[in-house]
C-alpha atoms as a PDB file:
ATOM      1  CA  UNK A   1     155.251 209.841  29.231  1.00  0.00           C
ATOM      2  CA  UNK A   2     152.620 208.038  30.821  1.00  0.00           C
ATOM      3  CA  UNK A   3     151.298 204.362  30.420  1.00  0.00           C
ATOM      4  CA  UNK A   4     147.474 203.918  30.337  1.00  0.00           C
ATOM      5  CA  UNK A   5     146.662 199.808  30.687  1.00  0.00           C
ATOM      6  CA  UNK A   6     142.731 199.660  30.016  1.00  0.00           C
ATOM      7  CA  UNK A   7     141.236 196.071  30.292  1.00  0.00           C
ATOM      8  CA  UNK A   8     137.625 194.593  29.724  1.00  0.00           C
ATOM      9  CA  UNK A   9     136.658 191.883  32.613  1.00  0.00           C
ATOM     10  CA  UNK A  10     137.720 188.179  31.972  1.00  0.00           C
ATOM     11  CA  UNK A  11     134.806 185.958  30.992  1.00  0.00           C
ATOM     12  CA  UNK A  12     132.074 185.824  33.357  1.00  0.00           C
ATOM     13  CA  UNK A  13     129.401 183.107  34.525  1.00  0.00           C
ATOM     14  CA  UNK A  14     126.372 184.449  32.597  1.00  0.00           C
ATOM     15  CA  UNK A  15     123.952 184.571  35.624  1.00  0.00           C
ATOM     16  CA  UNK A  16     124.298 185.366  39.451  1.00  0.00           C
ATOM     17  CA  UNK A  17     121.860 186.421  41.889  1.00  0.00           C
ATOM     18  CA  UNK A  18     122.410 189.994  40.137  1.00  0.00           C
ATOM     19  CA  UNK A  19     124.579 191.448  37.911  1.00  0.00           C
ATOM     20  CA  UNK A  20     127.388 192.839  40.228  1.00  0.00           C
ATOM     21  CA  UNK A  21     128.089 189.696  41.943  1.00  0.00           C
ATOM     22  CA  UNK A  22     128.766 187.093  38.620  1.00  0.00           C
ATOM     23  CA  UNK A  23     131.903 185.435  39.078  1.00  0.00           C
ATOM     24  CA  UNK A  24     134.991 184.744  36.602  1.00  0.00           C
ATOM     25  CA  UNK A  25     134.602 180.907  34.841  1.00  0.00           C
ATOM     26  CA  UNK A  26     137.764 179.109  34.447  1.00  0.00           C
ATOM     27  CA  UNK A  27     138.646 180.306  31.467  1.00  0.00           C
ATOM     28  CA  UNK A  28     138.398 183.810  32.865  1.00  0.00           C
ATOM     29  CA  UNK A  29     140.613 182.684  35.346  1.00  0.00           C
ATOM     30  CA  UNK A  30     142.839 181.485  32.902  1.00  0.00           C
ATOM     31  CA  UNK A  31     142.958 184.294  30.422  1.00  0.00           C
ATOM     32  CA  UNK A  32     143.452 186.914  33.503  1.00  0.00           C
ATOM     33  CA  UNK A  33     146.397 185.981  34.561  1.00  0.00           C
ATOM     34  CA  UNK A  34     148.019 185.431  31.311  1.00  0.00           C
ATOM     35  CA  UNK A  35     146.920 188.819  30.284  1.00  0.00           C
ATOM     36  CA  UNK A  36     148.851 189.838  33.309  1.00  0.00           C
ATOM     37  CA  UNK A  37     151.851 188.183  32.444  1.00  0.00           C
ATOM     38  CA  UNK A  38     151.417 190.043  29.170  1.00  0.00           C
ATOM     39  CA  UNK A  39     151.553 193.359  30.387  1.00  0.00           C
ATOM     40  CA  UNK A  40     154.322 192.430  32.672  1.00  0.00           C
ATOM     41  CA  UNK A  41     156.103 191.495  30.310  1.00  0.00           C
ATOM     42  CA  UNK A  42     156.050 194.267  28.376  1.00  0.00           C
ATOM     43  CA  UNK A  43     157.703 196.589  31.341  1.00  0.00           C
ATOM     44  CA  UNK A  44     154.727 197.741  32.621  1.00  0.00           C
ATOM     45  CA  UNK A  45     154.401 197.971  36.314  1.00  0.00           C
ATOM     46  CA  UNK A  46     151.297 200.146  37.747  1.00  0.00           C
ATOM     47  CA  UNK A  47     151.380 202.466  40.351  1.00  0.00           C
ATOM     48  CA  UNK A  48     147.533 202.103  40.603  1.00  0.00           C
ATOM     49  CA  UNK A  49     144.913 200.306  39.461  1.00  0.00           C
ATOM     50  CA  UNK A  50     141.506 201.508  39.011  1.00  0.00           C
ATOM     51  CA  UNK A  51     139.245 198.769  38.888  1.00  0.00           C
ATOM     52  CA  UNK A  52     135.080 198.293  38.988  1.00  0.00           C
ATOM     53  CA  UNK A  53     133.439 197.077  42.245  1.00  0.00           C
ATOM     54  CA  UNK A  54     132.114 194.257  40.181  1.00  0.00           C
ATOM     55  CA  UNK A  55     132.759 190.845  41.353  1.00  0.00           C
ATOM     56  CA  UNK A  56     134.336 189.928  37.651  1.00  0.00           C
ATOM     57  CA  UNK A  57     136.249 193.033  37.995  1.00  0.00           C
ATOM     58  CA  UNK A  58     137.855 192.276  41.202  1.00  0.00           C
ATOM     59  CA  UNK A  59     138.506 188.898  40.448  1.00  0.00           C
ATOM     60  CA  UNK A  60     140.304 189.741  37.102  1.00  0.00           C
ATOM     61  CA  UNK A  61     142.513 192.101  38.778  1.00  0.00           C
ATOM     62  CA  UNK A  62     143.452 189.958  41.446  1.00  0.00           C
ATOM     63  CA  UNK A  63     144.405 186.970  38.618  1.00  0.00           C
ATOM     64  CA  UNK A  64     145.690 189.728  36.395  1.00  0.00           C
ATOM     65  CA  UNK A  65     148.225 190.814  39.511  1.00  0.00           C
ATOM     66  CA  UNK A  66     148.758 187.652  40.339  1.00  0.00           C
ATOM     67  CA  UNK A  67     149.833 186.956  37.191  1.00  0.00           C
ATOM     68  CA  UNK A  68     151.570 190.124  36.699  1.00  0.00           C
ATOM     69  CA  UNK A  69     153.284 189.465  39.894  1.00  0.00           C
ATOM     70  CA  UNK A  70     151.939 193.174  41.314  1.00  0.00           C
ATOM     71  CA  UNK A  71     150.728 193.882  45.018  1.00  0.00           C
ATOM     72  CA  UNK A  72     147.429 193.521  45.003  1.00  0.00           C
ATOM     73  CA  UNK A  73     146.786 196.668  47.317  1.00  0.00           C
ATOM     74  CA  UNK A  74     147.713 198.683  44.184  1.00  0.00           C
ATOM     75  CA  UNK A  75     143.857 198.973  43.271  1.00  0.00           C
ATOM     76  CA  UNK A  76     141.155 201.129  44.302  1.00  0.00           C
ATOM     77  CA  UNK A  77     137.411 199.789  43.567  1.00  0.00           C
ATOM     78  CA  UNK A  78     135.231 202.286  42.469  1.00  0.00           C
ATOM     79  CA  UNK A  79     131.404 201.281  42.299  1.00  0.00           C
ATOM     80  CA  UNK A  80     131.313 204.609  39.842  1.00  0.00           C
ATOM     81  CA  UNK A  81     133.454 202.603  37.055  1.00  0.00           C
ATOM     82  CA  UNK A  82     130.828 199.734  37.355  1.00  0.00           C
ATOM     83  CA  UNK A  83     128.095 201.931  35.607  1.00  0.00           C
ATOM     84  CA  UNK A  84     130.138 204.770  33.648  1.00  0.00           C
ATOM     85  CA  UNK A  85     129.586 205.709  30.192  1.00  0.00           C
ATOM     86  CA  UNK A  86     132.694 206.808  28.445  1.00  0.00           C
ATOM     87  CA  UNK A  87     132.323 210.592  29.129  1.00  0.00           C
ATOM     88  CA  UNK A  88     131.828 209.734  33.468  1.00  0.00           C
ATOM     89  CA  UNK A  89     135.115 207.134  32.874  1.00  0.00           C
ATOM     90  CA  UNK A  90     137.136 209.768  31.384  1.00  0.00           C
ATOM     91  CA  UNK A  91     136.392 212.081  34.103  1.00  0.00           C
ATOM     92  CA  UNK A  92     137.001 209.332  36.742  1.00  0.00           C
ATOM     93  CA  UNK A  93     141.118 208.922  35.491  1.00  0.00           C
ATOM     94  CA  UNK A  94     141.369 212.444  34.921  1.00  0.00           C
ATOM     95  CA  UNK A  95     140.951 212.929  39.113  1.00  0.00           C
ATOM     96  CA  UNK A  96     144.039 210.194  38.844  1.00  0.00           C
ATOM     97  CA  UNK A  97     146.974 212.472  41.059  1.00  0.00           C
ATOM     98  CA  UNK A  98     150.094 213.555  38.315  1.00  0.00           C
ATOM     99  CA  UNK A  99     152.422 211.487  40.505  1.00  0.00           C
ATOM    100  CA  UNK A 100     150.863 208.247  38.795  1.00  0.00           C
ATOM    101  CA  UNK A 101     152.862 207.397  35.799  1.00  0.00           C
ATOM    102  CA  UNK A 102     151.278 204.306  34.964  1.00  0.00           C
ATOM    103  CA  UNK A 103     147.734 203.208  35.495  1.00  0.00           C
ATOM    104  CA  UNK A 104     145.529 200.376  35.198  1.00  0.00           C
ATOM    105  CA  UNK A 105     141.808 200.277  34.869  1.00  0.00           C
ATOM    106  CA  UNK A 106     139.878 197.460  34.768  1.00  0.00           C
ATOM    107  CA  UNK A 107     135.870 197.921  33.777  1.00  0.00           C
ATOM    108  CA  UNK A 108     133.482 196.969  31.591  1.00  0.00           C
ATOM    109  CA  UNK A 109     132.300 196.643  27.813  1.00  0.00           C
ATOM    110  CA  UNK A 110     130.955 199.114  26.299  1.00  0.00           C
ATOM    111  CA  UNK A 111     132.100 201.735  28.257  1.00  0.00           C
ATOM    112  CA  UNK A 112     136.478 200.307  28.031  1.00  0.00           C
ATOM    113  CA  UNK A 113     135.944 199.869  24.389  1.00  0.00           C
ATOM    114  CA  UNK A 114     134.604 203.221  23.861  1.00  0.00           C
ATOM    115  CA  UNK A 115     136.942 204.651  25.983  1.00  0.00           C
ATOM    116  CA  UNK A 116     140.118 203.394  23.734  1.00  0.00           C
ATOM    117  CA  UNK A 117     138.518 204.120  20.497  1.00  0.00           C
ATOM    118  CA  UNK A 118     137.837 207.789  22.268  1.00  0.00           C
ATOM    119  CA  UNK A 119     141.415 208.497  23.659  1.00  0.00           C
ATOM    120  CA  UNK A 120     143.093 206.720  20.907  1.00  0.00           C
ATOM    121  CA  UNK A 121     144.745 209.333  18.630  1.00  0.00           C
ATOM    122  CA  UNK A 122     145.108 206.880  15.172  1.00  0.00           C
ATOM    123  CA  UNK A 123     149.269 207.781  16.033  1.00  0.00           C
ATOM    124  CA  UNK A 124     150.413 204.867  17.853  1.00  0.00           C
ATOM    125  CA  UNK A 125     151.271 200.754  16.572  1.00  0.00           C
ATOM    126  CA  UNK A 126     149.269 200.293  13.493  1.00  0.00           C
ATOM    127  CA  UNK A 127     148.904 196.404  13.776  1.00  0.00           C
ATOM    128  CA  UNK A 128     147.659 196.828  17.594  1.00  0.00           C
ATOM    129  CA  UNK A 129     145.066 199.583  16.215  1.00  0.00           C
ATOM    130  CA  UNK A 130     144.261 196.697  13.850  1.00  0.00           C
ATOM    131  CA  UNK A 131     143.197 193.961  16.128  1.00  0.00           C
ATOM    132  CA  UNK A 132     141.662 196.682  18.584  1.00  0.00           C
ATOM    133  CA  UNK A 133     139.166 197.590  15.297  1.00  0.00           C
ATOM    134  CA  UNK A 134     138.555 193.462  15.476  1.00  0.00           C
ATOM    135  CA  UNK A 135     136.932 193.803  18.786  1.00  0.00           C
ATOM    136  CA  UNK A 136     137.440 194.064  22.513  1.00  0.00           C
ATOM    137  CA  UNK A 137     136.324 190.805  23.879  1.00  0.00           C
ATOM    138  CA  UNK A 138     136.709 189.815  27.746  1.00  0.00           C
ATOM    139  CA  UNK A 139     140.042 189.842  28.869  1.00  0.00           C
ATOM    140  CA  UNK A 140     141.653 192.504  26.001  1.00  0.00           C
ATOM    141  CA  UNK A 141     144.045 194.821  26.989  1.00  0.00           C
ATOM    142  CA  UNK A 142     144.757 198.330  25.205  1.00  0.00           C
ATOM    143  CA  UNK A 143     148.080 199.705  26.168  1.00  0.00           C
ATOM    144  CA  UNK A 144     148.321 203.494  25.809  1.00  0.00           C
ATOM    145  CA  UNK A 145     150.859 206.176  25.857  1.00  0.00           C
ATOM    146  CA  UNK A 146     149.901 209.312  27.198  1.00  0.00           C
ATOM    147  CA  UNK A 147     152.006 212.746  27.588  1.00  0.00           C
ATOM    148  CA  UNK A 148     150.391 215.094  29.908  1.00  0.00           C
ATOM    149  CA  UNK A 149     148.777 215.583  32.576  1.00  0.00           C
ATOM    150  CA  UNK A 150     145.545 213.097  34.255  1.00  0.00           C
ATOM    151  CA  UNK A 151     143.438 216.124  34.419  1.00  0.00           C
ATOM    152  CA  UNK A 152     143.589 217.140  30.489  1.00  0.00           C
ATOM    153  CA  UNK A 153     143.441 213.144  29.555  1.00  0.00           C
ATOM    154  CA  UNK A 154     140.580 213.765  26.774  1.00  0.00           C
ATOM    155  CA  UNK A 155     139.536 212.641  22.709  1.00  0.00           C
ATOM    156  CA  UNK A 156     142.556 212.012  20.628  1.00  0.00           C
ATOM    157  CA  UNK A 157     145.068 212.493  23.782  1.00  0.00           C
ATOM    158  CA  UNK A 158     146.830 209.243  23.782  1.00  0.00           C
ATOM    159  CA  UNK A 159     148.093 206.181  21.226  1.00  0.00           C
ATOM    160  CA  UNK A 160     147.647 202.801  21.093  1.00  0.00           C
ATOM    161  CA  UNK A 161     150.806 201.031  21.478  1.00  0.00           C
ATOM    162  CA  UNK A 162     149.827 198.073  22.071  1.00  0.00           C
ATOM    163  CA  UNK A 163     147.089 194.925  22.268  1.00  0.00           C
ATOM    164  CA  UNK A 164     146.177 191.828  23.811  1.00  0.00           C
ATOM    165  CA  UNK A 165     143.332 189.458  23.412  1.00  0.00           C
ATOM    166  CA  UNK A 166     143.076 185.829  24.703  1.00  0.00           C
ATOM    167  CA  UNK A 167     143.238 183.202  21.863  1.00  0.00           C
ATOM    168  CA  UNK A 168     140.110 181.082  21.142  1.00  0.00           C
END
């Protein structure tokens, strides 16, 4: 069985010089790192993390290791993740090699929302596949099971087991 960890950004500043380079606020800070301690706390410890070349996204998976206590050289930054649709993320983790068990990716909204709702096969914890139909705000975090292989990853392939959101 493998674990699939899919996370929207922390909260961003809502301007920069462009898009790419906005920078986590405080709060995104904040919520980050407990989101890591979450997900470490539930057992999960990536081999790799897959994470946008985004400024936001880098900085929410270095608080979200931090916070997770995991190396930080676990991630690869992809510039493709920072403008995928669902269909071109998909295809990104299914090049993920079959010796990864557990993965982390780290991108942005719409494309991670659309990507749970897509893999998610309605099997898994009904109250997280309750708050996931609430929303995906910055910082969530969609835990999913997946048995098979990265390369046949596709619709309906995987359950929701479980989700995070930062309060307020």
């Amino acid at each position: 069985m493998r674990t699939l960890v899919i996370m929207r950004h922390a909260k961003a500043e809502p301007a920069a010089a462009t898009d790419h380079e906005r920078e986590l606020t405080r709060r995104g800070h904040a919520d980050a790192a407990a989101a890591g301690a979450w997900v470490a706390g539930r057992g999960i410890r990536p081999d790799v993390a897959l994470v946008s070349g985004a400024g936001r996204t880098r900085q929410t998976w270095e608080d979200v290791a931090i916070g997770a206590g995991w190396d930080l050289d676990l991630a690869a930054f992809d510039e493709a993740l920072y403008t995928a649709s669902t269909e071109a993320a998909i295809d990104l983790l299914r090049e993920t090699d079959d010796a990864v068990g557990s993965l982390v990716v780290i991108g942005h909204n719409p494309t991670v929302s659309y990507l749970v709702q897509l893999l998610d096969d309605g099997e898994g914890d009904l109250e997280a596949g309750n708050r996931l139909a609430l929303g995906f705000p910055t910082s969530a975090v969609a835990v999913l099971s997946y048995d098979g292989r990265w390369a046949d990853l596709g619709a309906g392939s995987a359950s929701v087991v479980a989700f995070h959101a930062p309060q307020g």
